[in-house]
Every structure is written in structure tokens, then in C-alpha cells.
N, C-alpha and C. Protein backbone atom coordinates (compact mmCIF):
# COMPACT_ATOMS: atom_id res chain seq x y z
N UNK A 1 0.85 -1.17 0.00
CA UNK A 1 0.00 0.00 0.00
C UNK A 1 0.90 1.23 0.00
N UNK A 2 1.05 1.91 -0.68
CA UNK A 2 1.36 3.38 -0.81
C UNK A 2 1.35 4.53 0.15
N UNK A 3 1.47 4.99 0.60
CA UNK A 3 1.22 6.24 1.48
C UNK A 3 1.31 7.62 0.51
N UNK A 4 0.42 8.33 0.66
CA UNK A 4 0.59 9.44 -0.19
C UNK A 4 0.53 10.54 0.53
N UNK A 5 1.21 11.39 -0.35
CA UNK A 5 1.80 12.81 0.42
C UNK A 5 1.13 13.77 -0.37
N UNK A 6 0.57 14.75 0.91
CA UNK A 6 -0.19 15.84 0.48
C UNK A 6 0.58 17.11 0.29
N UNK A 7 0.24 18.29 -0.37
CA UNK A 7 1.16 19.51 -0.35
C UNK A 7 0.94 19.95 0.32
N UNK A 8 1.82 20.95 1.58
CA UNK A 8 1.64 22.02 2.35
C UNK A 8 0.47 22.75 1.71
N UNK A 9 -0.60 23.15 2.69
CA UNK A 9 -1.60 24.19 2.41
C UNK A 9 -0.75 25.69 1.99
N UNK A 10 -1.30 26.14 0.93
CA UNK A 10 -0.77 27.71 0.80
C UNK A 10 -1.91 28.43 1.35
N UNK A 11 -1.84 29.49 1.73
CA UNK A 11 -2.27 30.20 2.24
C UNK A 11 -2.31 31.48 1.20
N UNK A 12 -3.47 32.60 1.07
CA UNK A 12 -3.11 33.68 0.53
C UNK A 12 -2.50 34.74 1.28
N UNK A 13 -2.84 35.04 2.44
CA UNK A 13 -1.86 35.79 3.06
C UNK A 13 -0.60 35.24 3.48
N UNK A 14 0.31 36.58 3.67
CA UNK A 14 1.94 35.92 3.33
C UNK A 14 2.36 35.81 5.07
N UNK A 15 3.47 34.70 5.02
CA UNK A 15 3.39 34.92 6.28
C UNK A 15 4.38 36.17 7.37
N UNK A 16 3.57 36.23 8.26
CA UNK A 16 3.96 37.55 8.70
C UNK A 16 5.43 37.22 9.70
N UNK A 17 6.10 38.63 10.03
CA UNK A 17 7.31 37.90 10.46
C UNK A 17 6.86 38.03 12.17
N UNK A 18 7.76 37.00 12.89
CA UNK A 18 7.71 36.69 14.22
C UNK A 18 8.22 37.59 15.36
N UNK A 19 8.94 38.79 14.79
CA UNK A 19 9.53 39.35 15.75
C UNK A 19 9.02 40.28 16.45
N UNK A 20 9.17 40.21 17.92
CA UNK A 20 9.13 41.51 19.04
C UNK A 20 9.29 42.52 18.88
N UNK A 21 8.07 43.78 19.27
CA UNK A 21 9.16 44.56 19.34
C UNK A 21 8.60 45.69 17.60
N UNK A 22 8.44 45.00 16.73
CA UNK A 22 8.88 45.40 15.32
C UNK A 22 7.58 46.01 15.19
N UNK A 23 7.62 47.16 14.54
CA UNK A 23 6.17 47.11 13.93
C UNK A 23 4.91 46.56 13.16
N UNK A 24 4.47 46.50 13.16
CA UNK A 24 2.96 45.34 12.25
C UNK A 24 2.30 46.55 11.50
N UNK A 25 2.91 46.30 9.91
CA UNK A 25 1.97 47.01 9.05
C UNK A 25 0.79 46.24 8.90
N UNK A 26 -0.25 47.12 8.74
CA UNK A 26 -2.06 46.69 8.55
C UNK A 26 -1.94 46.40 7.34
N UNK A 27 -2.60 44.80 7.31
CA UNK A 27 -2.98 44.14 5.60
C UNK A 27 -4.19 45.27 5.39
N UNK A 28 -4.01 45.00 3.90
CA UNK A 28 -5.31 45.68 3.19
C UNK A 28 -6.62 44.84 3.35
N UNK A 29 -6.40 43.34 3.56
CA UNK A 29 -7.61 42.30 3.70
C UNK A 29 -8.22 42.61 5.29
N UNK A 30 -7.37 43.09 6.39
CA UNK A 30 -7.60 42.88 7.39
C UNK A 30 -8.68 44.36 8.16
N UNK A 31 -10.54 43.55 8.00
CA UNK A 31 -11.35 44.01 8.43
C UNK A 31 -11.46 45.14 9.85
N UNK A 32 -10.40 44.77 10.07
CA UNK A 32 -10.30 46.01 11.73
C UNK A 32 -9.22 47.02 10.82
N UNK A 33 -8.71 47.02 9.94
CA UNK A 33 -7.74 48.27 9.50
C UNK A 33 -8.77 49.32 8.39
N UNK A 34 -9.70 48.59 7.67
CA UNK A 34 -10.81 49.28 6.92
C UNK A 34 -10.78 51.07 7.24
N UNK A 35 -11.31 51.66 6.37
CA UNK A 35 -11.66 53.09 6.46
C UNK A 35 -13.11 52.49 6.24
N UNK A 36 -13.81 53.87 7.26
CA UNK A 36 -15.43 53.62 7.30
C UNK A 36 -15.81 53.76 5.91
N UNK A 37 -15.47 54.55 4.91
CA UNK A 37 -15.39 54.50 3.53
C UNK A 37 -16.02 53.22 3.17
N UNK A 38 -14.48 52.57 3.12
CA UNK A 38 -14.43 51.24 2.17
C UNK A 38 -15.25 50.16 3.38
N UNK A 39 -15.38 50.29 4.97
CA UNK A 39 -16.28 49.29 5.15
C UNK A 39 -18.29 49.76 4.16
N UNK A 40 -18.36 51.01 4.24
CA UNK A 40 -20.06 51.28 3.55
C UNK A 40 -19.44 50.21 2.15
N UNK A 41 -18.66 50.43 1.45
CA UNK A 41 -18.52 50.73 -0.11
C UNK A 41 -18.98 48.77 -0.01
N UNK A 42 -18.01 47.98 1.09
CA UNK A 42 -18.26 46.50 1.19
C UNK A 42 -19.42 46.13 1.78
N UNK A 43 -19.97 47.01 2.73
CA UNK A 43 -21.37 46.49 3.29
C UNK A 43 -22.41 46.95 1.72
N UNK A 44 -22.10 47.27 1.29
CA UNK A 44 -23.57 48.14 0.09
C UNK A 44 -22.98 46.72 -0.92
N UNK A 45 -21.98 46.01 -1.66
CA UNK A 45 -21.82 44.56 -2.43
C UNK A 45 -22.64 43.47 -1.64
N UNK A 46 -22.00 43.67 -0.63
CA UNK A 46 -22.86 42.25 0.39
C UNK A 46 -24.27 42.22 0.62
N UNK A 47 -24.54 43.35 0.16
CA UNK A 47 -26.06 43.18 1.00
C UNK A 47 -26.93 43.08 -0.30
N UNK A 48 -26.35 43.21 -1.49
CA UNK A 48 -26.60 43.04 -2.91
C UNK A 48 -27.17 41.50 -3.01
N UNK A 49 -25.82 41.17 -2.83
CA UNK A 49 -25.62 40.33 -2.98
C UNK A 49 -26.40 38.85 -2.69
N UNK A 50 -26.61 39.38 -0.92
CA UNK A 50 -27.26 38.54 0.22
C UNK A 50 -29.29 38.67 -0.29
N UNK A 51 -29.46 40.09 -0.89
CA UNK A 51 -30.65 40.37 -0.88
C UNK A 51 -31.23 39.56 -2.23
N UNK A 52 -30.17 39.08 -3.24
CA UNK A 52 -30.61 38.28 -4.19
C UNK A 52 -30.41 36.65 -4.04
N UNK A 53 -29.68 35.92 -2.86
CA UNK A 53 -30.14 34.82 -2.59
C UNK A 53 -30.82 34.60 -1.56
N UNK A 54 -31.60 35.21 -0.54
CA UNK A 54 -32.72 35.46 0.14
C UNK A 54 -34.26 35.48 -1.08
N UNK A 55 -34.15 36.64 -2.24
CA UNK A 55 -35.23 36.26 -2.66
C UNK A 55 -35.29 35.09 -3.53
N UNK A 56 -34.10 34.98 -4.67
CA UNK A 56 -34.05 32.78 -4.65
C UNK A 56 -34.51 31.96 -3.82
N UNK A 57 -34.21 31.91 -2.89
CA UNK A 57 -34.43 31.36 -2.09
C UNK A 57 -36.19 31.39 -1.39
N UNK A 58 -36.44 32.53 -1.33
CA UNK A 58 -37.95 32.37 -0.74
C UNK A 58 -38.87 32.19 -2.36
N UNK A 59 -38.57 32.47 -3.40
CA UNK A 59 -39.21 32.09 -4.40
C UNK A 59 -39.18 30.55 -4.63
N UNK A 60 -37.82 29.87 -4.49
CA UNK A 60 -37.83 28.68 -4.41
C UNK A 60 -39.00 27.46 -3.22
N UNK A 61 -39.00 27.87 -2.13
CA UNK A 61 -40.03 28.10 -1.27
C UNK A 61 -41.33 28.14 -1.60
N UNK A 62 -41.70 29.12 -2.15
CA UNK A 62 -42.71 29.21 -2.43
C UNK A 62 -43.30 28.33 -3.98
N UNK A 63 -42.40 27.61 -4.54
CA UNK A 63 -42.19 26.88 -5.72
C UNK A 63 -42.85 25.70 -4.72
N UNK A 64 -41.97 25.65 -3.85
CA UNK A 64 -41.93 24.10 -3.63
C UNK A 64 -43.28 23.76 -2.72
N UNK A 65 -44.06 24.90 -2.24
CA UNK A 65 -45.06 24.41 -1.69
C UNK A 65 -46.18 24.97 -2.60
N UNK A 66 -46.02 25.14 -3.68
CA UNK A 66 -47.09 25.90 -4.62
C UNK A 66 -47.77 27.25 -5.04
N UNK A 67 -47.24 27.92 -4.30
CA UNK A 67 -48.00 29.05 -4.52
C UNK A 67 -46.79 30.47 -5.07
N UNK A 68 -46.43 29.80 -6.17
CA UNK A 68 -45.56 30.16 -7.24
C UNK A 68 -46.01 32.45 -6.94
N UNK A 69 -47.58 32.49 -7.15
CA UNK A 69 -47.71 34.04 -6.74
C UNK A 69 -47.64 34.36 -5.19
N UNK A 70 -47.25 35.39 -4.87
CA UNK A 70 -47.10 36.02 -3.73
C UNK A 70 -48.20 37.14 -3.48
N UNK A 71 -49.54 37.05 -3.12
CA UNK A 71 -50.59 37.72 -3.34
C UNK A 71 -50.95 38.48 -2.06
N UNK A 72 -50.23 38.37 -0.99
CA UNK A 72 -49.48 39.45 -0.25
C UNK A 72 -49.25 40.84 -0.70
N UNK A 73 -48.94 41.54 -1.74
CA UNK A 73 -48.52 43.19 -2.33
C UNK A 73 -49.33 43.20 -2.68
């Protein structure tokens, strides 16, 4: 039987260095360094985003138990 060898996971962030003491520049990925700016600019994609598989989703729903119209509005 064989044993097989997997590759080290890569990671996209690089790794950071270990030392004391040194300063820690802020990643651009890293959510606590954000400008309130760019957190609106990412909350206004997400909620796009979220608000079109919510209604998939409740249309699907409503597929699946029949009542394809929403006669509610």
C-alpha cells in the first residue's frame, strides 16, 4: 500500500514575520484596519448580494409548496 503525500496548504496571506518589538503594518484584507469608507462601499456589495439569494431562495419556497404568486402586495 502506498502512502501518499499531500502539499503544504498555501495560504493567501503571506506569512507575517515573528519578531518583538517590530512594527505590524495593517494588511489591506484585514477588516479592523478598513476606512469607514471602504467598510459602507463593502457592506452596500454584500447586501446586494445577500438580498438576491434570500429572494431565490424564498421564491424557491414558495415553488416548492405551490404558490408560485405572492398575493401578499
Amino acid at each position: 500500500m502506498r502512502s501518499q503525500q499531500t502539499a503544504p496548504a498555501q495560504s493567501d496571506f503571506p506569512a507575517s514575520p515573528a519578531r518583538p518589538g517590530s512594527p505590524v503594518e495593517p494588511d489591506a484584507r484585514d477588516p479592523l484596519h478598513l476606512s469607514e469608507f471602504q467598510l459602507d462601499e463593502l457592506s452596500r456589495k454584500l447586501l446586494g448580494r445577500v438580498i438576491r439569494l434570500l429572494r431565490a431562495e424564498l421564491r424557491l419556497d414558495r415553488e416548492r409548496i405551490g404558490r408560485l404568486r405572492d398575493n401578499r402586495r
